[in-house]
Protein backbone atom coordinates (compact mmCIF):
# COMPACT_ATOMS: atom_id res chain seq x y z
CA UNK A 1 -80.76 1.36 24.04
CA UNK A 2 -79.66 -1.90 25.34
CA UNK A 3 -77.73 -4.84 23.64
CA UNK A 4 -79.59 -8.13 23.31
CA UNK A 5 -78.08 -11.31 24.60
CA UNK A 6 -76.82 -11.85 20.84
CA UNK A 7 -74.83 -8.72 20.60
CA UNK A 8 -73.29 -9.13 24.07
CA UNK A 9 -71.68 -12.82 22.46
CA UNK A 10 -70.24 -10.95 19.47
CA UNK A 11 -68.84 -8.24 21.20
CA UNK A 12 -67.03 -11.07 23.88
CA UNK A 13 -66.16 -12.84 20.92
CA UNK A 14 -64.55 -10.15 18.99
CA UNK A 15 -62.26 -8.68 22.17
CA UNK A 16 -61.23 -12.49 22.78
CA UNK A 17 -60.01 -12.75 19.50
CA UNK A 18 -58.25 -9.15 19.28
CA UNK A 19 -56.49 -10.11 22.83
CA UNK A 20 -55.07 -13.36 21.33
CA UNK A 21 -53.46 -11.88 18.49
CA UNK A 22 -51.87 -9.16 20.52
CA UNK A 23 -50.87 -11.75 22.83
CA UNK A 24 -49.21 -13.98 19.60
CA UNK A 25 -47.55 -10.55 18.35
CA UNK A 26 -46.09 -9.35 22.00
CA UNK A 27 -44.44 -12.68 21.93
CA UNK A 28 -43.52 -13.09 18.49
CA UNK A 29 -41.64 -10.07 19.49
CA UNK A 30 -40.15 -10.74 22.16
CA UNK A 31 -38.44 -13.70 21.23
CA UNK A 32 -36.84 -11.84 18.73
CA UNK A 33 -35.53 -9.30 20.69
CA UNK A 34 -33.78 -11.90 22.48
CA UNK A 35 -32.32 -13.86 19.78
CA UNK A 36 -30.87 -10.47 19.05
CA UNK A 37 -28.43 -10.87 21.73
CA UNK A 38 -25.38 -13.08 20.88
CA UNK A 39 -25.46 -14.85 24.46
CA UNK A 40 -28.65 -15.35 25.99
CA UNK A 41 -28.85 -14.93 29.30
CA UNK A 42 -25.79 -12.96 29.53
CA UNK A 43 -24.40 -9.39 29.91
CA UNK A 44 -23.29 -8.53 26.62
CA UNK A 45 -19.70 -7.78 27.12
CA UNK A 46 -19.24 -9.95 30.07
CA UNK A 47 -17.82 -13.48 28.33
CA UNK A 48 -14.28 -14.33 29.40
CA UNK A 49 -11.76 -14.13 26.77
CA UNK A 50 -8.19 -14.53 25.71
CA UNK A 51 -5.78 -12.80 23.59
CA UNK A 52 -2.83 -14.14 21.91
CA UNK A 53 -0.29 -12.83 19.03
CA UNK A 54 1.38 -14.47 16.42
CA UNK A 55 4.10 -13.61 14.18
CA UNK A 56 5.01 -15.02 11.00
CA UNK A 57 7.35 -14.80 7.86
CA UNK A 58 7.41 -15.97 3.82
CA UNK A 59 9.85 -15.68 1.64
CA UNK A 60 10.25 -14.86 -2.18
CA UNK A 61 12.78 -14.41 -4.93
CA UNK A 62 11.83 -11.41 -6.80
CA UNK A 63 10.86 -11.37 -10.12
CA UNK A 64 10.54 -7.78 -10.93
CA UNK A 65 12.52 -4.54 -10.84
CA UNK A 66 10.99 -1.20 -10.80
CA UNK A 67 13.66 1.56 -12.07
CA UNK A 68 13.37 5.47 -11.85
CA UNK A 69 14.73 7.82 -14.24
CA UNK A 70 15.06 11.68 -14.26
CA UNK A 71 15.36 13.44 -17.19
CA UNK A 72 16.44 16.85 -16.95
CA UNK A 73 17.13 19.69 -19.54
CA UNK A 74 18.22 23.49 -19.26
CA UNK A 75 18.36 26.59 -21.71
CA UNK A 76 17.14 30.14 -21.82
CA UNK A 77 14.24 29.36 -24.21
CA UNK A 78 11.05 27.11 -23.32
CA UNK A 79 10.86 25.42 -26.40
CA UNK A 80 14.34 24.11 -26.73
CA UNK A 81 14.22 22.67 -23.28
CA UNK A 82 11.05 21.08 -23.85
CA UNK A 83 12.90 19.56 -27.45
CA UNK A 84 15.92 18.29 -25.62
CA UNK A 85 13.94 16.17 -22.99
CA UNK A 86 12.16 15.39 -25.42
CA UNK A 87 14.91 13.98 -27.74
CA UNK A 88 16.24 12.33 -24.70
CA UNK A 89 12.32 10.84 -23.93
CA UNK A 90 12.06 9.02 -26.91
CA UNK A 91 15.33 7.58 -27.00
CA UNK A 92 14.79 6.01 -23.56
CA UNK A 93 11.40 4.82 -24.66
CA UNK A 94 12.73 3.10 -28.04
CA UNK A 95 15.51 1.83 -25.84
CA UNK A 96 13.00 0.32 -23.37
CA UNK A 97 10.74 -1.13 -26.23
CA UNK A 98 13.60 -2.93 -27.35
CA UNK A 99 13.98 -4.44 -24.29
CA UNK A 100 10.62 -5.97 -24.60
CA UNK A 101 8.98 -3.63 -21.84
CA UNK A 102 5.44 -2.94 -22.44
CA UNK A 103 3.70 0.60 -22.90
CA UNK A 104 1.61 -0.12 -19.03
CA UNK A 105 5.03 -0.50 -17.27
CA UNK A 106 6.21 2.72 -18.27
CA UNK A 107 5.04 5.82 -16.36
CA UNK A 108 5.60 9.18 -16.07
CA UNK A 109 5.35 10.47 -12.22
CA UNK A 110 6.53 14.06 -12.68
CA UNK A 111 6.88 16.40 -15.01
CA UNK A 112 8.12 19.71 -14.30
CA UNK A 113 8.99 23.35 -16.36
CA UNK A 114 9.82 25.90 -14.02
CA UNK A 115 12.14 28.99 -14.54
CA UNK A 116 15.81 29.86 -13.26
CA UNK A 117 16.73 33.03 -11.62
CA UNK A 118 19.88 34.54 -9.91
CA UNK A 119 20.25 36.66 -7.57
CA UNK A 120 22.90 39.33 -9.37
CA UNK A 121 24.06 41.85 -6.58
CA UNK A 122 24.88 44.98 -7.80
CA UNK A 123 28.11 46.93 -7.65
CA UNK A 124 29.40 48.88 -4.22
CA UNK A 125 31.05 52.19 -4.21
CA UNK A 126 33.04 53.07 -1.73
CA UNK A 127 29.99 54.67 0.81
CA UNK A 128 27.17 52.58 -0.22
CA UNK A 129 26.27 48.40 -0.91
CA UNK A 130 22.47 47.93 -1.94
CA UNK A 131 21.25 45.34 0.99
CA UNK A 132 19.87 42.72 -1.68
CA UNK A 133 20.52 41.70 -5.04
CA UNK A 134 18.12 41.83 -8.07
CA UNK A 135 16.45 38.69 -9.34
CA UNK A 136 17.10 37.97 -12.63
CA UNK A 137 15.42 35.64 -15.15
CA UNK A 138 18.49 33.61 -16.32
CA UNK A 139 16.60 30.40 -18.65
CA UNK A 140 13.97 27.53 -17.72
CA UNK A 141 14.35 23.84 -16.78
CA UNK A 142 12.99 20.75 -17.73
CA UNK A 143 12.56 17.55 -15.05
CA UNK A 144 11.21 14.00 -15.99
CA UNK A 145 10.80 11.63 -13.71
CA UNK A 146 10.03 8.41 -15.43
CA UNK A 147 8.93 4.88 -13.22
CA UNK A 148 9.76 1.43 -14.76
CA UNK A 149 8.71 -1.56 -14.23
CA UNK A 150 11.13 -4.94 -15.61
CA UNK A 151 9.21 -7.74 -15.55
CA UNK A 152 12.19 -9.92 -16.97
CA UNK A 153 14.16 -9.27 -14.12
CA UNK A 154 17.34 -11.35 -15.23
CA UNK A 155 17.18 -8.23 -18.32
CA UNK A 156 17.34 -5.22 -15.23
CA UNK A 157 21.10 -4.73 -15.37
CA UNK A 158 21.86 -4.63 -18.81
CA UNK A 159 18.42 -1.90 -19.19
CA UNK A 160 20.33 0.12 -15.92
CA UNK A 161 23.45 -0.13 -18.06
CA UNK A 162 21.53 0.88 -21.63
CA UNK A 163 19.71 3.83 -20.00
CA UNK A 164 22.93 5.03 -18.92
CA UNK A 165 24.04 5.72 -21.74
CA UNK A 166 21.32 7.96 -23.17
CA UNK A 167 21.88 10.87 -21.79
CA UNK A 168 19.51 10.66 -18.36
CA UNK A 169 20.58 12.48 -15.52
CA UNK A 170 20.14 9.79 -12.68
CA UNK A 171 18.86 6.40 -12.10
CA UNK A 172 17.86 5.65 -8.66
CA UNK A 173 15.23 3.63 -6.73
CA UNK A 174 15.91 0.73 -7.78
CA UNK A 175 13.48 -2.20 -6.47
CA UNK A 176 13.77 -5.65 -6.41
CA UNK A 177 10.28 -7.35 -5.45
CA UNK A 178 7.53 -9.95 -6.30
CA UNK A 179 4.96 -9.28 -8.48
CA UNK A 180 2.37 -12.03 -6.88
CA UNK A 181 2.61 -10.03 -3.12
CA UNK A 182 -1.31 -11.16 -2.18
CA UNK A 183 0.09 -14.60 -2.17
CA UNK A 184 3.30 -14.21 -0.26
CA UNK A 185 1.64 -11.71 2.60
CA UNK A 186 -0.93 -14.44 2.43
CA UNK A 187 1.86 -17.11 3.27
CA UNK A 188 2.76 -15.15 5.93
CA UNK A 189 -0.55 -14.17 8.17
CA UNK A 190 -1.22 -18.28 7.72
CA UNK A 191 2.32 -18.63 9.57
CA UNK A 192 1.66 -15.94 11.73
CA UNK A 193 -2.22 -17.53 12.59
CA UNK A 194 -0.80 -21.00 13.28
CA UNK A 195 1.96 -19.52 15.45
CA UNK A 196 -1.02 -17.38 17.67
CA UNK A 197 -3.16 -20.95 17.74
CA UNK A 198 -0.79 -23.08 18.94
CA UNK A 199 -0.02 -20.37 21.70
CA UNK A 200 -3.94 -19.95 22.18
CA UNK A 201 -3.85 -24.18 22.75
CA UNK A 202 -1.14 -24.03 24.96
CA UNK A 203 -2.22 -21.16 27.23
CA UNK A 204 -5.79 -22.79 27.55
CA UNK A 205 -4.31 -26.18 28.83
CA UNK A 206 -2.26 -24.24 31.28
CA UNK A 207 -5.38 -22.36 32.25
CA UNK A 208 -7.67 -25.28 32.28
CA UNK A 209 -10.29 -23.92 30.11
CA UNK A 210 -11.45 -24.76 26.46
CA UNK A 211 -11.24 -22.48 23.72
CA UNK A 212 -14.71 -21.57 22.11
CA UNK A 213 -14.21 -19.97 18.51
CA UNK A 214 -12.58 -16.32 18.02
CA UNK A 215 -13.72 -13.17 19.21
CA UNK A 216 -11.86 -10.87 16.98
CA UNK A 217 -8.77 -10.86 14.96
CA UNK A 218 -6.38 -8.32 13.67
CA UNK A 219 -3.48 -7.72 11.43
CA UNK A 220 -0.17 -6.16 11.21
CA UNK A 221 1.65 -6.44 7.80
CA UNK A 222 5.54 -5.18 8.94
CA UNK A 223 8.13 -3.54 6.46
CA UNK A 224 9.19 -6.14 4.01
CA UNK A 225 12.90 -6.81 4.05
CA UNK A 226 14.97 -6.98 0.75
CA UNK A 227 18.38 -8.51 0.11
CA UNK A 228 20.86 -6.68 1.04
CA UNK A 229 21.87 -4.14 -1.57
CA UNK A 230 19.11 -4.54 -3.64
CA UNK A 231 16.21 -2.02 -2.08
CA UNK A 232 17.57 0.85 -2.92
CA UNK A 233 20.54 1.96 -5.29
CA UNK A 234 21.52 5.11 -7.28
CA UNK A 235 23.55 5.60 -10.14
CA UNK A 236 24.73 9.06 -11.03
CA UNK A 237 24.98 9.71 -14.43
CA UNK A 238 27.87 12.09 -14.32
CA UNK A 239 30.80 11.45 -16.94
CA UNK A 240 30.58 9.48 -20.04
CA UNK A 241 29.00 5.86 -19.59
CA UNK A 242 29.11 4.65 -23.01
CA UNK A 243 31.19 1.41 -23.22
CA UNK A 244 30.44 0.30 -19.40
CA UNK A 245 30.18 -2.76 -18.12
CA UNK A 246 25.96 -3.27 -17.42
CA UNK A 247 25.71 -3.40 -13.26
CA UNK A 248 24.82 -6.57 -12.11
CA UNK A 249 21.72 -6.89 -9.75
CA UNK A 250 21.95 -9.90 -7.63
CA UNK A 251 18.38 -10.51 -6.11
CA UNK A 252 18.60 -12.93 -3.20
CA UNK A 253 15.06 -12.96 -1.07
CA UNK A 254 12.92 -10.69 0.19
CA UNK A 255 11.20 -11.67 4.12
CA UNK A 256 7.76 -10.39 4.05
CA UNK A 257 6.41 -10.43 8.08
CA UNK A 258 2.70 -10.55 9.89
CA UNK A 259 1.78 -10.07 13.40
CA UNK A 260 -1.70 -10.94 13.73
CA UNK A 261 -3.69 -10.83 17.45
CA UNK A 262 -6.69 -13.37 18.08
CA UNK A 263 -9.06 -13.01 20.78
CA UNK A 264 -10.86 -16.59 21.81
CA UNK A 265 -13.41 -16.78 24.29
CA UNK A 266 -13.21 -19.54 26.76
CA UNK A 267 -15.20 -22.07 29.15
């Protein structure tokens, strides 16, 4: 059977118009693989850069303590343990309350009731010592540990001194620091990025190129640094306390640091 003149046109028409819209799509495609690639007409990978580090500093009076507390308790019955830490408990949280410290900034971290044993060695004779001794069950004990935090900071001594006096067995880890530390650490990477610009600036003069915009950037947030004397005390509880002069907490400034690294790429 053989096409007519007519049906020869169509069939010319209709592969024209299928190869111009594969044409349109193979290009439409290509052109977006290629704006796919960050430099165009490049090797990925193959821009010339520069790295530089910066280091920078804030500093901040603190405005909050955070206290720790143990509160410990012995006996050879469970339940009287349990009552005397508890007695103890809830005259360190009415103390506290009184101080105008809210329920949040109180927190147990620990809590504790394990048993006591000995290790009772029995008697020698004259030929013969057992090689061990027997472990016996001699009571149980109770431990507390209780976290703080005084947000009236110029109150901290006087609720060291008060808590002293209730019968706790040690007060330690005592922290001086700023409440707000997002702003301060923020302080400090903007010193820290100036201080890596201005060394990006002056490198690129010296090298005769032109900075570009920034490659990649990182961060280092360093130790902060408290006042001397002020990171870390610990007051034993041993002897009577009642009567005692409430410590004073003197609480100077605290240096937060950041060391950031910035990577330009140049011309």
């Amino acid at each position: 059977m053989m096409m007519d003149e007519k049906d020869k046109k169509v069939i010319v028409k209709f592969v024209s118009i299928f190869l111009g819209v594969a044409t349109v799509f193979v290009a439409v495609k290509a052109l977006a693989e290629l704006r796919s690639y960050q430099y165009i007409g490049r090797t990925p990978g193959s821009v010339n850069v520069i790295t530089v580090s910066g280091s920078g500093e804030a500093t901040a009076r603190p405005d909050v303590a955070e206290v720790s507390f143990v509160i410990t308790a012995e006996g050879s019955k469970v339940a009287d343990v349990q009552k005397s830490a508890t007695d103890v408990e809830k005259k360190a949280l009415a103390f506290l309350k009184e101080k105008g410290i809210d329920d949040k900034d109180v927190k147990t971290s620990n809590y504790t009731l394990s048993p006591r044993y000995e290790y009772r060695q029995p008697l020698c004779t004259s030929t013969y010592c057992p090689p061990s001794g027997v472990r016996t069950l001699t009571g149980y004990e109770v431990r507390e540990d209780v976290l703080v935090k005084v947000r009236a900071i110029d109150t901290a001594g006087s609720v060291v001194g008060g808590l002293g006096t209730l019968g706790v067995t040690d007060i330690s880890g005592i922290t001086l620091t700023v409440d707000d530390l997002d702003t301060v650490k923020r302080d400090a990477r903007a010193d820290a990025i100036k201080d890596a610009q201005q060394k990006a600036e002056t490198l690129a003069e010296d090298l005769g190129v032109s900075l570009t915009h920034i490659v990649s950037f990182n961060e280092d947030n360093g130790r902060p640094m408290y006042a001397v004397g002020v990171e870390k005390m610990s007051l034993g509880m041993g002897g009577d306390t009642a009567g005692a002069p409430a410590p004073t907490l003197p609480t100077g400034e605290n240096t937060y640091h950041s060391t950031v690294s910035i990577t330009y790429e140049i011309d």
